[in-house]
C-alpha atoms as a PDB file:
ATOM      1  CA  UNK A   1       0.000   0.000   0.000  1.00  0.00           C
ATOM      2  CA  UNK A   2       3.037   2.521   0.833  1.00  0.00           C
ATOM      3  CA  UNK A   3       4.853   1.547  -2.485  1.00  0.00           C
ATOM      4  CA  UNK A   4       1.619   2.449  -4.674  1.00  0.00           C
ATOM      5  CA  UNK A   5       1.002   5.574  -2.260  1.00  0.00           C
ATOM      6  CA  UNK A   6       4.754   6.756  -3.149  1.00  0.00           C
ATOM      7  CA  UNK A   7       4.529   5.739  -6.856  1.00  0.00           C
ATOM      8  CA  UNK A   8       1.266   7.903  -7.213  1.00  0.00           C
ATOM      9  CA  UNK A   9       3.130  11.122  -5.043  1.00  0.00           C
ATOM     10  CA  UNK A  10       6.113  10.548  -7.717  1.00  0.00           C
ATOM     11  CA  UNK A  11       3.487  10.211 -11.018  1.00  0.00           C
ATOM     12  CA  UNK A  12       2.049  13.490  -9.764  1.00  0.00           C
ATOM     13  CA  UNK A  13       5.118  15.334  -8.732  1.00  0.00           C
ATOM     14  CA  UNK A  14       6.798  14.371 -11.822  1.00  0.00           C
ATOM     15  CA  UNK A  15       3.264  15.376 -14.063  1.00  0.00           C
ATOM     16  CA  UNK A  16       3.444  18.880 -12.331  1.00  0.00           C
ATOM     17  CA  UNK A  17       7.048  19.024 -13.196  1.00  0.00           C
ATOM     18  CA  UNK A  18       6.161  18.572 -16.949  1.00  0.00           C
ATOM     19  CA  UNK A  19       3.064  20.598 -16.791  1.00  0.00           C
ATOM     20  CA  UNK A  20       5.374  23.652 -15.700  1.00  0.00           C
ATOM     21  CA  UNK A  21       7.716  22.925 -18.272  1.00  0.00           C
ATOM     22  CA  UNK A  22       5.615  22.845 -21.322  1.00  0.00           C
ATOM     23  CA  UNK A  23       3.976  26.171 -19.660  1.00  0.00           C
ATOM     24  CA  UNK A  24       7.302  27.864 -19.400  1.00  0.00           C
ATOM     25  CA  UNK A  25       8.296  26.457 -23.188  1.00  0.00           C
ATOM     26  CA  UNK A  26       4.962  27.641 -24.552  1.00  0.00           C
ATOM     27  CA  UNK A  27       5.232  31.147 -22.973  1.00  0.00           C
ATOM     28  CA  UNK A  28       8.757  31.420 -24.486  1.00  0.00           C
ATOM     29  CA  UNK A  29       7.743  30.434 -27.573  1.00  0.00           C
ATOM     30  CA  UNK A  30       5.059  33.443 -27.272  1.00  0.00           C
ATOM     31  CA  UNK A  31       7.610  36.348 -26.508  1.00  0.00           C
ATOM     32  CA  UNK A  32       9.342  34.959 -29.241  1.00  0.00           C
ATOM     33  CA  UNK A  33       6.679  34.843 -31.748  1.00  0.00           C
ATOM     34  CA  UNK A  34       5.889  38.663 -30.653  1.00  0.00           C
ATOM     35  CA  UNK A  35       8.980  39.685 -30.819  1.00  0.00           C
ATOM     36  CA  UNK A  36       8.676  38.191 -34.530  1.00  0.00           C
ATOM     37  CA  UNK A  37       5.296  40.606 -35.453  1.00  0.00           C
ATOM     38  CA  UNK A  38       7.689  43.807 -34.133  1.00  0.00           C
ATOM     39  CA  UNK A  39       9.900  43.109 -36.935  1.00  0.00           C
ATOM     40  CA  UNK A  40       9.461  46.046 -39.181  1.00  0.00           C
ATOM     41  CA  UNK A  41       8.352  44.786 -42.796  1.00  0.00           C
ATOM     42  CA  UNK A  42      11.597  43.941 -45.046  1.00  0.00           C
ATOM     43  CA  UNK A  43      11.394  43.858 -48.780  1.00  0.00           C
ATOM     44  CA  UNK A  44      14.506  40.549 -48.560  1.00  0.00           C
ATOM     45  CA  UNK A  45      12.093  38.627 -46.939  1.00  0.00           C
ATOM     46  CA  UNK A  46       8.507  37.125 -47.735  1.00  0.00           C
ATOM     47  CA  UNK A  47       6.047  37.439 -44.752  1.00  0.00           C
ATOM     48  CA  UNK A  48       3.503  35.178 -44.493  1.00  0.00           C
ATOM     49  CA  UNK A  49       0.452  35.424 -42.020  1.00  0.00           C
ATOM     50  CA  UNK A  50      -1.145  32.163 -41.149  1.00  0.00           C
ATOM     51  CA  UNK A  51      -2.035  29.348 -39.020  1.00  0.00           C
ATOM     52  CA  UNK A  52       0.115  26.156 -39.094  1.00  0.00           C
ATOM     53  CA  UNK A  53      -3.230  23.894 -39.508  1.00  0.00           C
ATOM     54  CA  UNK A  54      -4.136  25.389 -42.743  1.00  0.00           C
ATOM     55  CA  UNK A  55      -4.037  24.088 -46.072  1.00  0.00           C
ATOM     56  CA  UNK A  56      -3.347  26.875 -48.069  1.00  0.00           C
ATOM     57  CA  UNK A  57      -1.057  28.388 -45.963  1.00  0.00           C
ATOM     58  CA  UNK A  58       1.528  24.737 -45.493  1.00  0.00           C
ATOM     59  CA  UNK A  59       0.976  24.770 -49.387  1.00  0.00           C
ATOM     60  CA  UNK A  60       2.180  28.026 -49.528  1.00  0.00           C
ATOM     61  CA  UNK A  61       5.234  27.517 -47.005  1.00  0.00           C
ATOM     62  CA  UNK A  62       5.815  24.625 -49.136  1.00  0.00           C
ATOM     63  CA  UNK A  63       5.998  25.523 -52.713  1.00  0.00           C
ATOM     64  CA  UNK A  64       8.063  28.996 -51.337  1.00  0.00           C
ATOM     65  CA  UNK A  65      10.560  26.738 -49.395  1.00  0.00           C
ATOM     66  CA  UNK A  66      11.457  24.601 -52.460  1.00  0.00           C
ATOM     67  CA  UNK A  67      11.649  27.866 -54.688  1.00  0.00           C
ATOM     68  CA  UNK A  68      14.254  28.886 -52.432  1.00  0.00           C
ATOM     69  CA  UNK A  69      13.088  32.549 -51.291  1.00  0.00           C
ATOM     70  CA  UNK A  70      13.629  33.478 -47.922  1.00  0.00           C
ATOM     71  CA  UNK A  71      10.421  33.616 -45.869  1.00  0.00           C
ATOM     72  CA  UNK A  72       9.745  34.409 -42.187  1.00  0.00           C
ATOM     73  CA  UNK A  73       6.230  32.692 -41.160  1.00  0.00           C
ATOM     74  CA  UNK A  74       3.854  34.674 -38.232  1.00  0.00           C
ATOM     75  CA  UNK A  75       1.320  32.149 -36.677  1.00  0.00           C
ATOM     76  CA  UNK A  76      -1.630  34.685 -36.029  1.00  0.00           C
ATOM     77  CA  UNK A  77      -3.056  32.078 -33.992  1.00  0.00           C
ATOM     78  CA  UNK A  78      -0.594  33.820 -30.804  1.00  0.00           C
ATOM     79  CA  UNK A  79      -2.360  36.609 -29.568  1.00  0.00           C
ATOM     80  CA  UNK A  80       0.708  38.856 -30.021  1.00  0.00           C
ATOM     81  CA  UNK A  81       0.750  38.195 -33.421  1.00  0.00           C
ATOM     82  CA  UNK A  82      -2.701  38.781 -34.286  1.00  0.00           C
ATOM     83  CA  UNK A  83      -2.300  41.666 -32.856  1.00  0.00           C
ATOM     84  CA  UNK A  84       0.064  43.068 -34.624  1.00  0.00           C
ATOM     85  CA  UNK A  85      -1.704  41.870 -37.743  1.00  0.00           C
ATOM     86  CA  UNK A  86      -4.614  43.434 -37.306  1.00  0.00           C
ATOM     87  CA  UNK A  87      -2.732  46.172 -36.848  1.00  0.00           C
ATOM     88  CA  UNK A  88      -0.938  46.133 -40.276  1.00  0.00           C
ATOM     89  CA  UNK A  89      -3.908  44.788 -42.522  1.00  0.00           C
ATOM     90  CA  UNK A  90      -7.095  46.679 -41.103  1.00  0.00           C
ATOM     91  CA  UNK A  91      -8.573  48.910 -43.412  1.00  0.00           C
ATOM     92  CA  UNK A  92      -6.535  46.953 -46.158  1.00  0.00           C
ATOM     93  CA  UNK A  93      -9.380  45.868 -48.030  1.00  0.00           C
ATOM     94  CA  UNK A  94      -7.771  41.934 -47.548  1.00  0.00           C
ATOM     95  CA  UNK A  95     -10.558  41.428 -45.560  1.00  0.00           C
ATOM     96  CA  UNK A  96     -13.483  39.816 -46.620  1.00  0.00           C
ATOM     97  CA  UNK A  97     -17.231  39.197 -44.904  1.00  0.00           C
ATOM     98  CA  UNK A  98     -16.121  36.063 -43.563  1.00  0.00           C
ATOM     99  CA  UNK A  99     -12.808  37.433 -42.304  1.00  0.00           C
ATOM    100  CA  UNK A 100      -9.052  36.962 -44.108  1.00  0.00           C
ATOM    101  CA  UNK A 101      -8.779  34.380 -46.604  1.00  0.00           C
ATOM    102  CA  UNK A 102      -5.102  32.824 -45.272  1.00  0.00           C
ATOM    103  CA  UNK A 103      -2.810  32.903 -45.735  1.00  0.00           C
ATOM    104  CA  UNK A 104      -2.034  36.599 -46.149  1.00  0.00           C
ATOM    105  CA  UNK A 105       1.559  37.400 -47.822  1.00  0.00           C
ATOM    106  CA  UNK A 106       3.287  40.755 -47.858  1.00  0.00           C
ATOM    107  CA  UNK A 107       6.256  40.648 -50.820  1.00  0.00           C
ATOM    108  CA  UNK A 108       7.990  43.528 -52.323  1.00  0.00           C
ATOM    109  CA  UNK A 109       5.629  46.144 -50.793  1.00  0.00           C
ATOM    110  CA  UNK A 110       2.294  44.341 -51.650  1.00  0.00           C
ATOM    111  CA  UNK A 111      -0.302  42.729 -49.548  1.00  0.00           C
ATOM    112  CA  UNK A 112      -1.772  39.723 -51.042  1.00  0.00           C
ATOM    113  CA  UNK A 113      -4.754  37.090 -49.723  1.00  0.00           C
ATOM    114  CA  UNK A 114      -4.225  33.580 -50.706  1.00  0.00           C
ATOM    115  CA  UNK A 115      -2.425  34.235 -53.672  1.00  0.00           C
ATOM    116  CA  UNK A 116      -1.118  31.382 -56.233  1.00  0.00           C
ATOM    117  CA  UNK A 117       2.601  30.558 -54.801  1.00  0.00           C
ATOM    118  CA  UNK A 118       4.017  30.831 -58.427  1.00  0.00           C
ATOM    119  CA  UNK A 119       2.979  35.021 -58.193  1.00  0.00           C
ATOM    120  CA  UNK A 120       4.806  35.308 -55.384  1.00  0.00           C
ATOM    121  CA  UNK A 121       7.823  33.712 -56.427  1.00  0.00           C
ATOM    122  CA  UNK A 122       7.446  36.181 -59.454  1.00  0.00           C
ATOM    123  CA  UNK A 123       6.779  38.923 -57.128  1.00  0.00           C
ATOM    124  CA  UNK A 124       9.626  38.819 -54.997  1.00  0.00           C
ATOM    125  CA  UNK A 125      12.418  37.792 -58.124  1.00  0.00           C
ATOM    126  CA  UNK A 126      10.813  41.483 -59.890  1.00  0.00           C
ATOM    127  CA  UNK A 127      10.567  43.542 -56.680  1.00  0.00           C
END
């Protein structure tokens, strides 16, 4: 009885232990995202707004990745983040009835909503 008394203390001292972990790794990963949105826009670099769980925005990280052009992602689903996003696209006219269509790409001084991959590519090589 003492032996599955102490393995049950040590399961839920050790379960707290992670719990604060993951806690501290998720805020980190927060500051660092915001931190991120700060960043003043760069014409070098292709930002692209989205969440990691959409389709059109993987696609997009995908077919930009093997093109080679340097992009820095922003996961608006941080609150820091969308923030700052709303910030830089209200009044934009990106915005639709139903809200952004993701993911939203800024390259070579444009602001584009789910654009084709292949007009970015273009976009950024003739900025």
């Amino acid at each position: 009885m003492n032996r599955v008394l102490g393995l049950l203390v040590l399961l839920g001292v050790t379960g707290g232990a992670m719990h604060v972990y993951k806690r501290h790794d998720a805020v980190k990963q927060q500051e660092q995202a915001a931190a991120a949105a700060r960043v003043l826009p760069d014409r070098s670099v292709i930002d692209v707004y989205g969440r990691p769980g959409c389709a059109y925005t993987s696609r997009m990280l995908t077919e930009l990745e093997q093109a080679g052009v340097p992009i820095r992602f922003h996961n608006i689903d941080y609150p820091q983040i969308q923030a700052a996003f709303q910030d830089r696209f209200s009044g934009s006219g990106l915005a639709t009835s139903r809200g952004y269509a993701l993911p939203i790409i800024a390259v070579a001084g444009q602001e584009l909503a789910r654009p084709q991959p292949s007009s970015v590519v273009y976009a950024y090589h003739h900025r």
